[in-house]
N, C-alpha and C. Protein backbone atom coordinates (compact mmCIF):
# COMPACT_ATOMS: atom_id res chain seq x y z
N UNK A 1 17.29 3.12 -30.56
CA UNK A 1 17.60 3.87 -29.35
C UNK A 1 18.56 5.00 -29.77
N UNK A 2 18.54 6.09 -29.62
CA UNK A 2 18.84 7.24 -30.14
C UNK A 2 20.34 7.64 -28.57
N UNK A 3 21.42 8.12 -28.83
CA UNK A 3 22.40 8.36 -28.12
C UNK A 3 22.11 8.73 -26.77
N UNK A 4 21.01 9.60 -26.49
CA UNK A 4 20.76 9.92 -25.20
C UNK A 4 20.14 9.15 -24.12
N UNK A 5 19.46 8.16 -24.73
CA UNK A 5 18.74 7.28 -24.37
C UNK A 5 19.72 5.85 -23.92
N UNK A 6 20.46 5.96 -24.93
CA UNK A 6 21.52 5.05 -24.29
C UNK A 6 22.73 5.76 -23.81
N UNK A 7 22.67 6.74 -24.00
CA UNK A 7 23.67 7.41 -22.44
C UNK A 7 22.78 7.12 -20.75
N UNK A 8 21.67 7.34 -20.81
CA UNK A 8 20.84 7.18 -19.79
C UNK A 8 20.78 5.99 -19.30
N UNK A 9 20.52 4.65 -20.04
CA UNK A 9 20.80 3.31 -20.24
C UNK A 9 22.05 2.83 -19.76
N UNK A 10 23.15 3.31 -19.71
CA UNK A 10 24.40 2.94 -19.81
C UNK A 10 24.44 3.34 -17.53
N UNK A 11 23.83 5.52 -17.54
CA UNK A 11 23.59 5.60 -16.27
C UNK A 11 23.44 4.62 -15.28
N UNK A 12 21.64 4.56 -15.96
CA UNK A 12 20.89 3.79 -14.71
C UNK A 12 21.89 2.16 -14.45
N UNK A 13 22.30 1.41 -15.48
CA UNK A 13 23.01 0.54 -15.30
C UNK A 13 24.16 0.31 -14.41
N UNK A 14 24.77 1.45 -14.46
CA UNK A 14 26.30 1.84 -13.50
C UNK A 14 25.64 1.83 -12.32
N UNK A 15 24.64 2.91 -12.20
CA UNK A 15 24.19 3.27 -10.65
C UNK A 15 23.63 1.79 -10.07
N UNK A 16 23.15 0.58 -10.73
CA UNK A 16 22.48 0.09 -10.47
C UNK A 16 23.80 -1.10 -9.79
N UNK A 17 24.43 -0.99 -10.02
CA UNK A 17 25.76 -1.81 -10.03
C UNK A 17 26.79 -1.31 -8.83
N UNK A 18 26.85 -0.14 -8.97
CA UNK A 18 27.44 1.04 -7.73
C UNK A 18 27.16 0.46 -6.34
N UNK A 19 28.28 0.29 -5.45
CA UNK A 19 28.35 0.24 -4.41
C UNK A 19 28.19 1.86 -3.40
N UNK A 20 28.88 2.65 -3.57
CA UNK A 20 28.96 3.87 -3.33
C UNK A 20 27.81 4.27 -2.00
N UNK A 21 26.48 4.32 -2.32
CA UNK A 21 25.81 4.73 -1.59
C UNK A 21 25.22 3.81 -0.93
N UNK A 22 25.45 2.37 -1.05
CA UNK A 22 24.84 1.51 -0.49
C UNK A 22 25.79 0.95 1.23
N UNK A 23 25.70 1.47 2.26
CA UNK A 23 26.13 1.47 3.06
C UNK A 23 25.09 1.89 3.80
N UNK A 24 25.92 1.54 5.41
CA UNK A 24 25.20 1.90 6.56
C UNK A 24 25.88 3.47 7.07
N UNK A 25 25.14 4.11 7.60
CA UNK A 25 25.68 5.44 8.36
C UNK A 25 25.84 5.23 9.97
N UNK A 26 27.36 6.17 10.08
CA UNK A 26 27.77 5.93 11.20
C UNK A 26 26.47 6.91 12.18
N UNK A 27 25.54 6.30 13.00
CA UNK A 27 24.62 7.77 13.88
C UNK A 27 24.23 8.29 13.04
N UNK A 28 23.21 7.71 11.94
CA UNK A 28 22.27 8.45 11.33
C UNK A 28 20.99 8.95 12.11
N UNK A 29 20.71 10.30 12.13
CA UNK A 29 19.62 11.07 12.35
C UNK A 29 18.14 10.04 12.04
N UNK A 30 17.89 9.65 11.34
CA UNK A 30 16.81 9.26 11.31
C UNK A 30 17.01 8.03 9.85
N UNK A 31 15.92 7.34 10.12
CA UNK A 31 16.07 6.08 8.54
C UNK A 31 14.68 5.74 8.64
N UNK A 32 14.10 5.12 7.53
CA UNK A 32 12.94 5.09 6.99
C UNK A 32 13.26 3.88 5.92
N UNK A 33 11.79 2.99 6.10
CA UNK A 33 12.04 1.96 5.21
C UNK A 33 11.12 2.01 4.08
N UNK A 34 11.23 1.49 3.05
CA UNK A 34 10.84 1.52 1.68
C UNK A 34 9.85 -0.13 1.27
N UNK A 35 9.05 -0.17 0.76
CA UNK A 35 9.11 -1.23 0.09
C UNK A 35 8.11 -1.33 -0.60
N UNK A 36 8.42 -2.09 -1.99
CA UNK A 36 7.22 -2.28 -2.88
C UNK A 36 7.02 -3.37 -3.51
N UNK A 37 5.63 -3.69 -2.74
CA UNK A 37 5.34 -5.46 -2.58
C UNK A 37 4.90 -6.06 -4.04
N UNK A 38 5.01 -4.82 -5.36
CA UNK A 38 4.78 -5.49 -6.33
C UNK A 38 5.71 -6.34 -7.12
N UNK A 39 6.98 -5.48 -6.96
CA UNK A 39 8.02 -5.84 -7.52
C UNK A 39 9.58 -6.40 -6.51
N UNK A 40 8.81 -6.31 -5.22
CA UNK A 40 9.41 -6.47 -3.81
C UNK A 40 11.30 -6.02 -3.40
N UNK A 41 11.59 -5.15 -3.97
CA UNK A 41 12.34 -4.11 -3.46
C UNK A 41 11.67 -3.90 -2.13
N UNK A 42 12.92 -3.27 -1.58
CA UNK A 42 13.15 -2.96 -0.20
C UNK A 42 14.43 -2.19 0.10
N UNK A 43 14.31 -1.36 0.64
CA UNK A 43 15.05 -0.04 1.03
C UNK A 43 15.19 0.67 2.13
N UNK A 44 16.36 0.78 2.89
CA UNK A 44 16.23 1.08 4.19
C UNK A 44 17.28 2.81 4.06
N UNK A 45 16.44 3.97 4.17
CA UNK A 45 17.61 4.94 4.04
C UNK A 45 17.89 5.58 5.13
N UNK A 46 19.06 6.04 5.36
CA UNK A 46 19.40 6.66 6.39
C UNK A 46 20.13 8.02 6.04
N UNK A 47 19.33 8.61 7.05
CA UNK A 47 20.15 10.16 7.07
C UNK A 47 20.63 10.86 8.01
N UNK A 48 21.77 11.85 7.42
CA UNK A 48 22.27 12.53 8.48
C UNK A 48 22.35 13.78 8.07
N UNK A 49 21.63 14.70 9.27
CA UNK A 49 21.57 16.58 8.80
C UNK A 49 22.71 17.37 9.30
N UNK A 50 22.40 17.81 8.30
CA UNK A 50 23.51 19.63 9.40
C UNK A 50 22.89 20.38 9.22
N UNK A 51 22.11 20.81 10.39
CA UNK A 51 20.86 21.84 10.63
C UNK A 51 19.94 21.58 9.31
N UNK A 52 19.89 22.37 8.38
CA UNK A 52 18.86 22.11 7.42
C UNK A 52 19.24 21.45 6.17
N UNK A 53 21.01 21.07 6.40
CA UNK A 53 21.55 20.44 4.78
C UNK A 53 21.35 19.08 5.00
N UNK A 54 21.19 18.37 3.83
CA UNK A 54 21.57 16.89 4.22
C UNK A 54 22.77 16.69 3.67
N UNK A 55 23.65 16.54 5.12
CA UNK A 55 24.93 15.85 4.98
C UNK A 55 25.36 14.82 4.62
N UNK A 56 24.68 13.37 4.64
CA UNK A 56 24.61 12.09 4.13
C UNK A 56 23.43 11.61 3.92
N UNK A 57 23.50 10.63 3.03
CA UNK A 57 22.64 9.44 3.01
C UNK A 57 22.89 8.23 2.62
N UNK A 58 22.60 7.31 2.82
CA UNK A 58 23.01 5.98 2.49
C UNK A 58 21.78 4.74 2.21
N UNK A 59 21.78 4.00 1.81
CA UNK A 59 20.60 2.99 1.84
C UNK A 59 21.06 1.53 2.03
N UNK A 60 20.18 0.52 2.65
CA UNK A 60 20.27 -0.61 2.10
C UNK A 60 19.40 -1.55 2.02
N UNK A 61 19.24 -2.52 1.20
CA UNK A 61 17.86 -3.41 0.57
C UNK A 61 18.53 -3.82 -0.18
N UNK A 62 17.67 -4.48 -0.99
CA UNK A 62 17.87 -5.33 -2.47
C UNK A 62 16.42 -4.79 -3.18
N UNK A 63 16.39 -5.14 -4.74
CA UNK A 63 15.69 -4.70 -5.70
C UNK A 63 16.39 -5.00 -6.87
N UNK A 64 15.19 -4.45 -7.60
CA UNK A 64 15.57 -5.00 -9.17
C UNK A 64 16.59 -3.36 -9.94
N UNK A 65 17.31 -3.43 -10.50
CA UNK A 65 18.34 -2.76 -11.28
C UNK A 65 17.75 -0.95 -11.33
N UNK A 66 16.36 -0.77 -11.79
CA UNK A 66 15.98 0.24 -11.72
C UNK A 66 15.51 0.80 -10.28
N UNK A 67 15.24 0.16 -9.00
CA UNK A 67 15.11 0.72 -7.96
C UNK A 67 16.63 0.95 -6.84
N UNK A 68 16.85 0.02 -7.46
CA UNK A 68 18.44 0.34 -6.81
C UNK A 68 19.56 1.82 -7.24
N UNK A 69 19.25 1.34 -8.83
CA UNK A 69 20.09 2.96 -9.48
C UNK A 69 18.95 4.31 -9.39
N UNK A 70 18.08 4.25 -9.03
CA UNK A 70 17.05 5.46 -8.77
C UNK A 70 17.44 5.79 -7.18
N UNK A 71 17.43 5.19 -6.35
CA UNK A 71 18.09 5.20 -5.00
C UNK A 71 18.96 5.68 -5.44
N UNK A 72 20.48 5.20 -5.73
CA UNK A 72 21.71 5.43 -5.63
C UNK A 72 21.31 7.25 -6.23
N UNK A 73 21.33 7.17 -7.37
CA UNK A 73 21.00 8.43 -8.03
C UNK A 73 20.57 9.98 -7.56
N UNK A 74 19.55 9.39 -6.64
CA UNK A 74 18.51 10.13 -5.50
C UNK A 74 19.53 10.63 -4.53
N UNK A 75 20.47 10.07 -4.12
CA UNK A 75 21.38 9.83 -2.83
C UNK A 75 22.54 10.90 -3.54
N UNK A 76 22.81 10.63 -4.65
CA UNK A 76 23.86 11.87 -5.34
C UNK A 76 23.62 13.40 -6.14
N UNK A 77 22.20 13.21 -6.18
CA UNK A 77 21.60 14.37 -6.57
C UNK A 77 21.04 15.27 -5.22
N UNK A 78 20.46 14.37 -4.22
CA UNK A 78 19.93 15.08 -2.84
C UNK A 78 21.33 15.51 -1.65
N UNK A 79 22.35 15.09 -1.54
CA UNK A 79 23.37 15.06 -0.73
C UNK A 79 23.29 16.53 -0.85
N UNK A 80 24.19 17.53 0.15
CA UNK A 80 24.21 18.86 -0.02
C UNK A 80 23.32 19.78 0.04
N UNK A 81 21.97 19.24 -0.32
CA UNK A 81 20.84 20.17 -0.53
C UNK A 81 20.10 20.11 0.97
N UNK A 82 19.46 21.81 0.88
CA UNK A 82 18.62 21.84 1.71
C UNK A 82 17.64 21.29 2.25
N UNK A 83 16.99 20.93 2.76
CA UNK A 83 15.53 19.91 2.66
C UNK A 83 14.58 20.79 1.91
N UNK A 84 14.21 22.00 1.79
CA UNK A 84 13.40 22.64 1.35
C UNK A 84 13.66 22.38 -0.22
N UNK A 85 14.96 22.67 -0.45
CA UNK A 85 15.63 22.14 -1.91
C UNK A 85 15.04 20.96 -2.28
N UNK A 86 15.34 20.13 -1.30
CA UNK A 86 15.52 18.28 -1.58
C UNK A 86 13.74 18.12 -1.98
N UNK A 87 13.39 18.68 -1.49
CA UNK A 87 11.28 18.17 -1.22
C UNK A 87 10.96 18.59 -2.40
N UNK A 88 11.83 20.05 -3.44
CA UNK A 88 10.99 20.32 -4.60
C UNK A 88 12.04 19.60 -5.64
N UNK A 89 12.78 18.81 -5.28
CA UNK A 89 13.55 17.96 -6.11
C UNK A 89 13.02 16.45 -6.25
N UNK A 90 12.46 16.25 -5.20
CA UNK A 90 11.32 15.02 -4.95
C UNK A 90 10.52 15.24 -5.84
N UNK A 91 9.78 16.46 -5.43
CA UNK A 91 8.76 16.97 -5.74
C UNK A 91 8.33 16.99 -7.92
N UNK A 92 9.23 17.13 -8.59
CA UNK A 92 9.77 17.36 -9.54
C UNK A 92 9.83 15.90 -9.75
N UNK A 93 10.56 15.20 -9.34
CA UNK A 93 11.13 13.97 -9.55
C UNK A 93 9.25 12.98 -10.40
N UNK A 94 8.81 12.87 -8.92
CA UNK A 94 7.71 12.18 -9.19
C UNK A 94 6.71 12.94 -10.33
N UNK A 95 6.78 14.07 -9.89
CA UNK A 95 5.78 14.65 -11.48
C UNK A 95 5.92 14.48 -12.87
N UNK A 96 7.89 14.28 -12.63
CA UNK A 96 8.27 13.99 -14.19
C UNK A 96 7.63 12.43 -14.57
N UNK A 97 7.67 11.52 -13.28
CA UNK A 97 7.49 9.97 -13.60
C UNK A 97 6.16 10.18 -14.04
N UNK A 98 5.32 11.00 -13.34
CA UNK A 98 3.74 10.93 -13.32
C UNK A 98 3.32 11.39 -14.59
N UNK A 99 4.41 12.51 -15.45
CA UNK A 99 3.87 12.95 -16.72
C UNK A 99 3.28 14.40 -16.25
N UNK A 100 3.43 14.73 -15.46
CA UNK A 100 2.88 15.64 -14.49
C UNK A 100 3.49 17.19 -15.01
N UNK A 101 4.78 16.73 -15.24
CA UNK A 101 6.18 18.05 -15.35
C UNK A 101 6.90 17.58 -17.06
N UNK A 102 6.70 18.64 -17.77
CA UNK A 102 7.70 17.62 -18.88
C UNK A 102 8.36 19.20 -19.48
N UNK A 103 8.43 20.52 -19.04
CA UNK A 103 9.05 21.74 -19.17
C UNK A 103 10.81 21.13 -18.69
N UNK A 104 11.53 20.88 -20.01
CA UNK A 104 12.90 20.62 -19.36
C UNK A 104 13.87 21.46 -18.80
N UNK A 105 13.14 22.80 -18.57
CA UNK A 105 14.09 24.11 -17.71
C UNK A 105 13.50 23.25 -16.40
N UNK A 106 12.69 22.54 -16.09
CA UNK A 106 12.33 22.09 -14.82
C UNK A 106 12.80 21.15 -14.31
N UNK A 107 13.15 20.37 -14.88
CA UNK A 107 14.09 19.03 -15.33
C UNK A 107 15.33 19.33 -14.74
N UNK A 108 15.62 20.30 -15.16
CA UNK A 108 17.58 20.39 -15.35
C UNK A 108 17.53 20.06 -13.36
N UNK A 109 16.80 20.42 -12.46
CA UNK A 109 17.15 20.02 -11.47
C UNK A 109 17.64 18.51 -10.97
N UNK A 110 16.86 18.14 -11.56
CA UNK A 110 17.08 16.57 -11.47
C UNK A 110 18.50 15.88 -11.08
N UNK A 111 19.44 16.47 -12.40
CA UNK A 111 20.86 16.58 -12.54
C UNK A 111 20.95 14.84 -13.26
N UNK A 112 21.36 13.89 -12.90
CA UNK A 112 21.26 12.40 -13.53
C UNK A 112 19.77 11.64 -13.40
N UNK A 113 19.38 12.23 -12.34
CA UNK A 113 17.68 11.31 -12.37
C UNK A 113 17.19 11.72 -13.36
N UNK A 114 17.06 12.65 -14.40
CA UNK A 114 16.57 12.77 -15.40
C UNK A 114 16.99 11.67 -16.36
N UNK A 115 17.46 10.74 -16.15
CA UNK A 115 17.86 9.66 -16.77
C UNK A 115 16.58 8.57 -16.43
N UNK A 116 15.27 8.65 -15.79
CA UNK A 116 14.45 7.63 -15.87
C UNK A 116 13.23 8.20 -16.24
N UNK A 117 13.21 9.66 -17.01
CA UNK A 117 11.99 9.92 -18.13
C UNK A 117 11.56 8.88 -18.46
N UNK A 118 11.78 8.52 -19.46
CA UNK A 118 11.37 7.59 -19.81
C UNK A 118 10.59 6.22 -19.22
N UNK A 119 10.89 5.75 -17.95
CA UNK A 119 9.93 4.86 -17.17
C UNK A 119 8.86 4.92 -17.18
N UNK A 120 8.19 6.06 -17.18
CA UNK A 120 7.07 6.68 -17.27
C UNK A 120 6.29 5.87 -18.17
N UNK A 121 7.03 5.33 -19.44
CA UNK A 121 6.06 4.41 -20.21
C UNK A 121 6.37 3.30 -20.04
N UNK A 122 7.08 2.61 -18.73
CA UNK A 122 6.74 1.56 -18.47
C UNK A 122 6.03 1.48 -17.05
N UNK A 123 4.68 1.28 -17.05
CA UNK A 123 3.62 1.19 -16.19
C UNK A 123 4.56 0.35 -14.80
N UNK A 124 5.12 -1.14 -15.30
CA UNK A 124 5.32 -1.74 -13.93
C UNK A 124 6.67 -1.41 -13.54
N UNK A 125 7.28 -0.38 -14.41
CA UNK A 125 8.46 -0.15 -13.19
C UNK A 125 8.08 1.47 -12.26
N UNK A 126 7.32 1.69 -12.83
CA UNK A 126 6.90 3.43 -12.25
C UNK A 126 7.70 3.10 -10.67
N UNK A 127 7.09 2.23 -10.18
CA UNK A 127 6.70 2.29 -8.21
C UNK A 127 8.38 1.72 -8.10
N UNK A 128 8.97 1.05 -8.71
CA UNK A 128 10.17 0.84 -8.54
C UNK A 128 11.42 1.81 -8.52
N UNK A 129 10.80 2.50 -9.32
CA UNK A 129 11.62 3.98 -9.71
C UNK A 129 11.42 5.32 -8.86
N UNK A 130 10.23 5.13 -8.56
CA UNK A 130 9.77 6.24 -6.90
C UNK A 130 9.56 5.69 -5.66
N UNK A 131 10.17 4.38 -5.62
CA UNK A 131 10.40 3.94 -4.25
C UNK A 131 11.05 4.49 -2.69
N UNK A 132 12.29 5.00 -3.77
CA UNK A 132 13.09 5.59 -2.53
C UNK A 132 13.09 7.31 -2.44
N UNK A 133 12.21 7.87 -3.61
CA UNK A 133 11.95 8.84 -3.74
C UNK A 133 10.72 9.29 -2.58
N UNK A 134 9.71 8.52 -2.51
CA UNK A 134 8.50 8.51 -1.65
C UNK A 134 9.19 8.18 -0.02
N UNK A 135 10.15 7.38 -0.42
CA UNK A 135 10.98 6.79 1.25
C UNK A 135 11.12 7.68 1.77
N UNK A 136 11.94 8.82 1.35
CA UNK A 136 13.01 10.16 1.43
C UNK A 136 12.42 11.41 1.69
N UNK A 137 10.95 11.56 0.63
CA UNK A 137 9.67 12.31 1.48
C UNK A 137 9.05 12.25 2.50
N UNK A 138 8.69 10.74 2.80
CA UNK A 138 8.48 10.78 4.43
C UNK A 138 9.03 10.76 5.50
N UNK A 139 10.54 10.58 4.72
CA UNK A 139 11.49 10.80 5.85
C UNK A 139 11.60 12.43 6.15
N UNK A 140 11.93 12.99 5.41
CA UNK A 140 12.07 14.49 5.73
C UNK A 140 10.90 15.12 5.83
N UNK A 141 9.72 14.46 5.53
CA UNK A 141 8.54 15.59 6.22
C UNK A 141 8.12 15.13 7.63
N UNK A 142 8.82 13.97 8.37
CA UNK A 142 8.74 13.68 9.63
C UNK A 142 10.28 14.54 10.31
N UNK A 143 11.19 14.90 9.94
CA UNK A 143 11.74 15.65 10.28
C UNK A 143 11.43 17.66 10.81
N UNK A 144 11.71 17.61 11.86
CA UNK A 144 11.57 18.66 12.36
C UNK A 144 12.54 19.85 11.80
C-alpha cells in the first residue's frame, strides 16, 4: 500500500467513526431515505436550503464502515454548495466509482471523496459507497 492509499485508508476510517454529521436537523427542508438491501445500510438524510445553497445536512442509519464514511464525507464536501454545484459533484462522484471519469483535474472537485477511487475495484462495495450519493440526487432533483 503505497502512502496515499493509506492516507485515504486512514480518511475513510475516521469518517467512518465520526459522529459529526450523523445527527438529526432541527426543520429540515426535506429528507430522503437510502438503502441497500445488498449490504443493508440504511440512510436517512436531511436537508436544509438557503435559497439555492445547501446550508446543512445531516444523516442517520447504520451501515458498514465504507457507507457511513462516504455519507459523512458527501455531507462535508456538499455543505455550502449550490445545488447546481452539488449535482455535478454527485455527478463526478459516481462516474469516478463507475470508471466513467478518471481525468484528475476532474477529481480535484471531490475534495476528500476522492479518497474511495479505489472501490471501484471492489465490485461489492461500489452500492455501499454511492448510497448516499444516489440518496442526495434524488433528494435535490425533487427539490424545486
Amino acid at each position: 500500500m503505497d502512502n496515499l492509499d493509506s492516507v485515504y485508508t486512514d480518511l475513510i476510517m475516521e469518517h467512518s467513526m465520526a459522529s459529526h454529521n450523523k445527527r438529526k436537523l432541527e426543520h429540515p427542508d426535506k429528507c430522503e431515505m437510502g438503502h441497500n438491501p445488498s449490504c443493508g445500510d440504511e440512510i436517512e438524510l436531511e436537508i436544509k436550503m438557503n435559497g439555492d445553497v445547501i446550508e446543512d445536512l445531516a444523516f442517520t442509519g447504520h451501515g458498514c464502515a465504507i457507507s457511513q464514511a462516504s455519507t459523512s464525507i458527501m455531507i462535508d464536501t456538499l455543505i455550502g454548495k449550490t445545488k447546481k454545484e452539488a449535482l455535478e459533484i454527485i455527478d463526478t462522484f459516481i462516474g469516478m466509482i463507475k470508471r466513467e471519469i478518471k481525468d484528475d483535474s476532474e477529481l480535484e472537485k471531490l475534495e476528500d471523496a476522492i479518497a474511495f477511487k479505489n472501490v471501484s475495484n471492489m465490485p461489492a462495495r461500489v452500492k455501499c459507497a454511492v448510497l448516499a450519493w444516489h440518496t442526495i440526487k434524488d433528494l435535490l432533483d425533487k427539490e424545486k
